[in-house]
C-alpha atoms as a PDB file:
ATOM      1  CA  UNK A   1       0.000   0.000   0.000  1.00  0.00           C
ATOM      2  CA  UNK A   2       1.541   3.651  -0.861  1.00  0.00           C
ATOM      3  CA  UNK A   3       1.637   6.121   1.444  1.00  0.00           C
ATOM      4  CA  UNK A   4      -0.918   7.949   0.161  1.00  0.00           C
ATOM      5  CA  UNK A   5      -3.768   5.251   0.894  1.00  0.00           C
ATOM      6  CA  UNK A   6      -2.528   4.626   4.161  1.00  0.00           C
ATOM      7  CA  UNK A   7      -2.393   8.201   5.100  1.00  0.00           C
ATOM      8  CA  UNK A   8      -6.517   8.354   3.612  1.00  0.00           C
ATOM      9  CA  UNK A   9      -7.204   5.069   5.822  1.00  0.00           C
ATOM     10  CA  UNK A  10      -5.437   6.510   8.794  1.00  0.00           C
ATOM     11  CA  UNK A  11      -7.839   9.952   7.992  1.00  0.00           C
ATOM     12  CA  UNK A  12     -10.863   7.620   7.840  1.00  0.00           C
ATOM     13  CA  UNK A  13     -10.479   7.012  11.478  1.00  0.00           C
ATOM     14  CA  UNK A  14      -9.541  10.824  12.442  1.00  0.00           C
ATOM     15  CA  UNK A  15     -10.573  13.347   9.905  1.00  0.00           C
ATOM     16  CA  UNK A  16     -10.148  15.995  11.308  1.00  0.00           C
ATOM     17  CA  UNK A  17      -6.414  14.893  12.391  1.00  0.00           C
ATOM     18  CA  UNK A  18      -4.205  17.815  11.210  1.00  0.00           C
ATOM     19  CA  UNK A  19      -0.860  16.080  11.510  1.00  0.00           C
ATOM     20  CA  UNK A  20      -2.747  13.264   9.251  1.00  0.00           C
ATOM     21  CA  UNK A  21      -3.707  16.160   6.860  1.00  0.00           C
ATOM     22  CA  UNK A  22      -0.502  17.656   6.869  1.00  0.00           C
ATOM     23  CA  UNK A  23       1.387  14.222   6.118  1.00  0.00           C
ATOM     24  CA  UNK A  24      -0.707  13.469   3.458  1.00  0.00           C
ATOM     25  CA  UNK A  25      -0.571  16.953   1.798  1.00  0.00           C
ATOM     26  CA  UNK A  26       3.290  16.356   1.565  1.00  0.00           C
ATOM     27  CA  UNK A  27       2.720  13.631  -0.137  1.00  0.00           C
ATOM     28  CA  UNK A  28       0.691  15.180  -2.622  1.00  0.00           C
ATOM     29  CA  UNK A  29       3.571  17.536  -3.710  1.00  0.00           C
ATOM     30  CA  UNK A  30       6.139  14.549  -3.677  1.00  0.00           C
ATOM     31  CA  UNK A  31       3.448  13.253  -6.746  1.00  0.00           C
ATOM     32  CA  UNK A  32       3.210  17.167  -8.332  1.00  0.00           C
ATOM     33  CA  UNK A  33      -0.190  17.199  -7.048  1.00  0.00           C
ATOM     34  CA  UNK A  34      -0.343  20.354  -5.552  1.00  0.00           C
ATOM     35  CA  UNK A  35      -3.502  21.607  -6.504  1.00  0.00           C
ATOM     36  CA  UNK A  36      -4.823  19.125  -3.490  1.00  0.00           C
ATOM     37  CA  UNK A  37      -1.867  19.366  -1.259  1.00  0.00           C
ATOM     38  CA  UNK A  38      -3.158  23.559  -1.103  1.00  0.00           C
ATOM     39  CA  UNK A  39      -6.438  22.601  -0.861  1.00  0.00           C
ATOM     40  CA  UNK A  40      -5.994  19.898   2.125  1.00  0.00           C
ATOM     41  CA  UNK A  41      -3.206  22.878   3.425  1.00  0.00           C
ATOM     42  CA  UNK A  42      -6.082  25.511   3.520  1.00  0.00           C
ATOM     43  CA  UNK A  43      -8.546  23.049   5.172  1.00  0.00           C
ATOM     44  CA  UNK A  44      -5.770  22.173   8.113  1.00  0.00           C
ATOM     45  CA  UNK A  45      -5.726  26.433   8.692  1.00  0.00           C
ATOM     46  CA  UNK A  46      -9.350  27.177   8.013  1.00  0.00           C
ATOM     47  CA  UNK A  47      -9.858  24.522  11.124  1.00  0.00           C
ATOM     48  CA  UNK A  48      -6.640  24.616  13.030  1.00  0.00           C
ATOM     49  CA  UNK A  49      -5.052  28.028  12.917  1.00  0.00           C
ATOM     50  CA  UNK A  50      -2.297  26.595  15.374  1.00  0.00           C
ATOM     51  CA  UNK A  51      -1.220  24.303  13.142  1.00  0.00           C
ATOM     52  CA  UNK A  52       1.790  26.673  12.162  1.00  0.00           C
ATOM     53  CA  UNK A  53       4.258  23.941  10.003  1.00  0.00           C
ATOM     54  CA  UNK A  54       1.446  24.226   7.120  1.00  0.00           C
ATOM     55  CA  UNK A  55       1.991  27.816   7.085  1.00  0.00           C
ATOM     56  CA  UNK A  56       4.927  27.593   5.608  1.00  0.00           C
ATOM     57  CA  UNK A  57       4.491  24.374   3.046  1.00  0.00           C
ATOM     58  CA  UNK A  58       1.340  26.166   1.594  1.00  0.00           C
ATOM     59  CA  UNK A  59       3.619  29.662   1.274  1.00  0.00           C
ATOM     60  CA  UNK A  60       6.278  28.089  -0.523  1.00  0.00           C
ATOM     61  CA  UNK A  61       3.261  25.999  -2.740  1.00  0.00           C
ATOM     62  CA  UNK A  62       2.134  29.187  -3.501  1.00  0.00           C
ATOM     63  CA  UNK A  63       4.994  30.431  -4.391  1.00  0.00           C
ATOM     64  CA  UNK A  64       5.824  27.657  -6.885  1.00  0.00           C
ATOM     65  CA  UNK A  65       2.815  28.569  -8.585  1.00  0.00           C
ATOM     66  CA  UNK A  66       3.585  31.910  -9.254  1.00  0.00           C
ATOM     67  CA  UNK A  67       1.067  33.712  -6.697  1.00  0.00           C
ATOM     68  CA  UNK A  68       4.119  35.440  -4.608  1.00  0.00           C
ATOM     69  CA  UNK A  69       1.631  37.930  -2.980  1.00  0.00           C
ATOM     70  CA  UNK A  70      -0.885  35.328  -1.402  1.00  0.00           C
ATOM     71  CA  UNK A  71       2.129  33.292  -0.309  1.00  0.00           C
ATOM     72  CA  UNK A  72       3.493  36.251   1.803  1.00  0.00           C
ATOM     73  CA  UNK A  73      -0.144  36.242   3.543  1.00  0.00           C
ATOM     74  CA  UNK A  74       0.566  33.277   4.252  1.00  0.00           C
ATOM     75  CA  UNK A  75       3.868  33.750   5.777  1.00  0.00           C
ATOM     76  CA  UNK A  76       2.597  36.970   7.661  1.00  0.00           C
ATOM     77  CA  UNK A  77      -0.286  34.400   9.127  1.00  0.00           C
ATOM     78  CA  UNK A  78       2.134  32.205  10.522  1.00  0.00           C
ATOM     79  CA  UNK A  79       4.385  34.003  11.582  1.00  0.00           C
ATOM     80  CA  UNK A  80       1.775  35.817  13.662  1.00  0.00           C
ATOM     81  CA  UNK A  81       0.670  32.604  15.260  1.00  0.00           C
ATOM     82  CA  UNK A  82       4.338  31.259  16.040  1.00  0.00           C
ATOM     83  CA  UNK A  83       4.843  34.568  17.539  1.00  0.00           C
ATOM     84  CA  UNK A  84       1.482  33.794  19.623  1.00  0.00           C
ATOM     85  CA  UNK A  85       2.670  30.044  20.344  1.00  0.00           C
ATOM     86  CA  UNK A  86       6.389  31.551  21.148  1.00  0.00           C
ATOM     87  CA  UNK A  87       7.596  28.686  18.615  1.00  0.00           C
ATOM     88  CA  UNK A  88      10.800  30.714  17.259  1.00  0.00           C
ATOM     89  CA  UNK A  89      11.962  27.941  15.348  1.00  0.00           C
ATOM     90  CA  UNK A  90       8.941  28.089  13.038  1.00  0.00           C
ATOM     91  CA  UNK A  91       9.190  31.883  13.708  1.00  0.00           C
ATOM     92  CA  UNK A  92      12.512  31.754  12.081  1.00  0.00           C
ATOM     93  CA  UNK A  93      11.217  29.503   9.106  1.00  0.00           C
ATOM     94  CA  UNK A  94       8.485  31.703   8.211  1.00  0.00           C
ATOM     95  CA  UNK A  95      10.380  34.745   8.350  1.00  0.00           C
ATOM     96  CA  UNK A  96      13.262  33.756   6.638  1.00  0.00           C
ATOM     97  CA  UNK A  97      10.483  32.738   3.954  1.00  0.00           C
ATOM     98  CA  UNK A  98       8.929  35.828   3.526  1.00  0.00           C
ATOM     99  CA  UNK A  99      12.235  38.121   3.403  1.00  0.00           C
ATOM    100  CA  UNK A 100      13.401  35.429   0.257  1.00  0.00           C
ATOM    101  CA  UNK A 101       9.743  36.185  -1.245  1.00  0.00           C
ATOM    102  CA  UNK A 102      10.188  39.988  -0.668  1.00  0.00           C
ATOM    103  CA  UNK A 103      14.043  40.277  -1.488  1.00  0.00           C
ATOM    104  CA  UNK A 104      13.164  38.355  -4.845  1.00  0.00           C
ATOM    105  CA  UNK A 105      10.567  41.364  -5.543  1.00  0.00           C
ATOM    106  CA  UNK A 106      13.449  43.879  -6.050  1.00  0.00           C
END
Protein backbone atom coordinates (compact mmCIF):
# COMPACT_ATOMS: atom_id res chain seq x y z
CA UNK A 1 0.00 0.00 0.00
CA UNK A 2 1.54 3.65 -0.86
CA UNK A 3 1.64 6.12 1.44
CA UNK A 4 -0.92 7.95 0.16
CA UNK A 5 -3.77 5.25 0.89
CA UNK A 6 -2.53 4.63 4.16
CA UNK A 7 -2.39 8.20 5.10
CA UNK A 8 -6.52 8.35 3.61
CA UNK A 9 -7.20 5.07 5.82
CA UNK A 10 -5.44 6.51 8.79
CA UNK A 11 -7.84 9.95 7.99
CA UNK A 12 -10.86 7.62 7.84
CA UNK A 13 -10.48 7.01 11.48
CA UNK A 14 -9.54 10.82 12.44
CA UNK A 15 -10.57 13.35 9.90
CA UNK A 16 -10.15 15.99 11.31
CA UNK A 17 -6.41 14.89 12.39
CA UNK A 18 -4.21 17.81 11.21
CA UNK A 19 -0.86 16.08 11.51
CA UNK A 20 -2.75 13.26 9.25
CA UNK A 21 -3.71 16.16 6.86
CA UNK A 22 -0.50 17.66 6.87
CA UNK A 23 1.39 14.22 6.12
CA UNK A 24 -0.71 13.47 3.46
CA UNK A 25 -0.57 16.95 1.80
CA UNK A 26 3.29 16.36 1.57
CA UNK A 27 2.72 13.63 -0.14
CA UNK A 28 0.69 15.18 -2.62
CA UNK A 29 3.57 17.54 -3.71
CA UNK A 30 6.14 14.55 -3.68
CA UNK A 31 3.45 13.25 -6.75
CA UNK A 32 3.21 17.17 -8.33
CA UNK A 33 -0.19 17.20 -7.05
CA UNK A 34 -0.34 20.35 -5.55
CA UNK A 35 -3.50 21.61 -6.50
CA UNK A 36 -4.82 19.12 -3.49
CA UNK A 37 -1.87 19.37 -1.26
CA UNK A 38 -3.16 23.56 -1.10
CA UNK A 39 -6.44 22.60 -0.86
CA UNK A 40 -5.99 19.90 2.13
CA UNK A 41 -3.21 22.88 3.43
CA UNK A 42 -6.08 25.51 3.52
CA UNK A 43 -8.55 23.05 5.17
CA UNK A 44 -5.77 22.17 8.11
CA UNK A 45 -5.73 26.43 8.69
CA UNK A 46 -9.35 27.18 8.01
CA UNK A 47 -9.86 24.52 11.12
CA UNK A 48 -6.64 24.62 13.03
CA UNK A 49 -5.05 28.03 12.92
CA UNK A 50 -2.30 26.59 15.37
CA UNK A 51 -1.22 24.30 13.14
CA UNK A 52 1.79 26.67 12.16
CA UNK A 53 4.26 23.94 10.00
CA UNK A 54 1.45 24.23 7.12
CA UNK A 55 1.99 27.82 7.08
CA UNK A 56 4.93 27.59 5.61
CA UNK A 57 4.49 24.37 3.05
CA UNK A 58 1.34 26.17 1.59
CA UNK A 59 3.62 29.66 1.27
CA UNK A 60 6.28 28.09 -0.52
CA UNK A 61 3.26 26.00 -2.74
CA UNK A 62 2.13 29.19 -3.50
CA UNK A 63 4.99 30.43 -4.39
CA UNK A 64 5.82 27.66 -6.89
CA UNK A 65 2.82 28.57 -8.59
CA UNK A 66 3.58 31.91 -9.25
CA UNK A 67 1.07 33.71 -6.70
CA UNK A 68 4.12 35.44 -4.61
CA UNK A 69 1.63 37.93 -2.98
CA UNK A 70 -0.88 35.33 -1.40
CA UNK A 71 2.13 33.29 -0.31
CA UNK A 72 3.49 36.25 1.80
CA UNK A 73 -0.14 36.24 3.54
CA UNK A 74 0.57 33.28 4.25
CA UNK A 75 3.87 33.75 5.78
CA UNK A 76 2.60 36.97 7.66
CA UNK A 77 -0.29 34.40 9.13
CA UNK A 78 2.13 32.20 10.52
CA UNK A 79 4.39 34.00 11.58
CA UNK A 80 1.77 35.82 13.66
CA UNK A 81 0.67 32.60 15.26
CA UNK A 82 4.34 31.26 16.04
CA UNK A 83 4.84 34.57 17.54
CA UNK A 84 1.48 33.79 19.62
CA UNK A 85 2.67 30.04 20.34
CA UNK A 86 6.39 31.55 21.15
CA UNK A 87 7.60 28.69 18.61
CA UNK A 88 10.80 30.71 17.26
CA UNK A 89 11.96 27.94 15.35
CA UNK A 90 8.94 28.09 13.04
CA UNK A 91 9.19 31.88 13.71
CA UNK A 92 12.51 31.75 12.08
CA UNK A 93 11.22 29.50 9.11
CA UNK A 94 8.48 31.70 8.21
CA UNK A 95 10.38 34.75 8.35
CA UNK A 96 13.26 33.76 6.64
CA UNK A 97 10.48 32.74 3.95
CA UNK A 98 8.93 35.83 3.53
CA UNK A 99 12.24 38.12 3.40
CA UNK A 100 13.40 35.43 0.26
CA UNK A 101 9.74 36.19 -1.24
CA UNK A 102 10.19 39.99 -0.67
CA UNK A 103 14.04 40.28 -1.49
CA UNK A 104 13.16 38.36 -4.85
CA UNK A 105 10.57 41.36 -5.54
CA UNK A 106 13.45 43.88 -6.05
Amino acid sequence: MDRISTLKDYLKASPADSFLQHALALEYIKKDDDLTARHLFEEILQRDPGYIGSYYHLGKLLERSGERMLAAQWYQQGMEKAMAAGDRHALNELRGAWEELNDNES
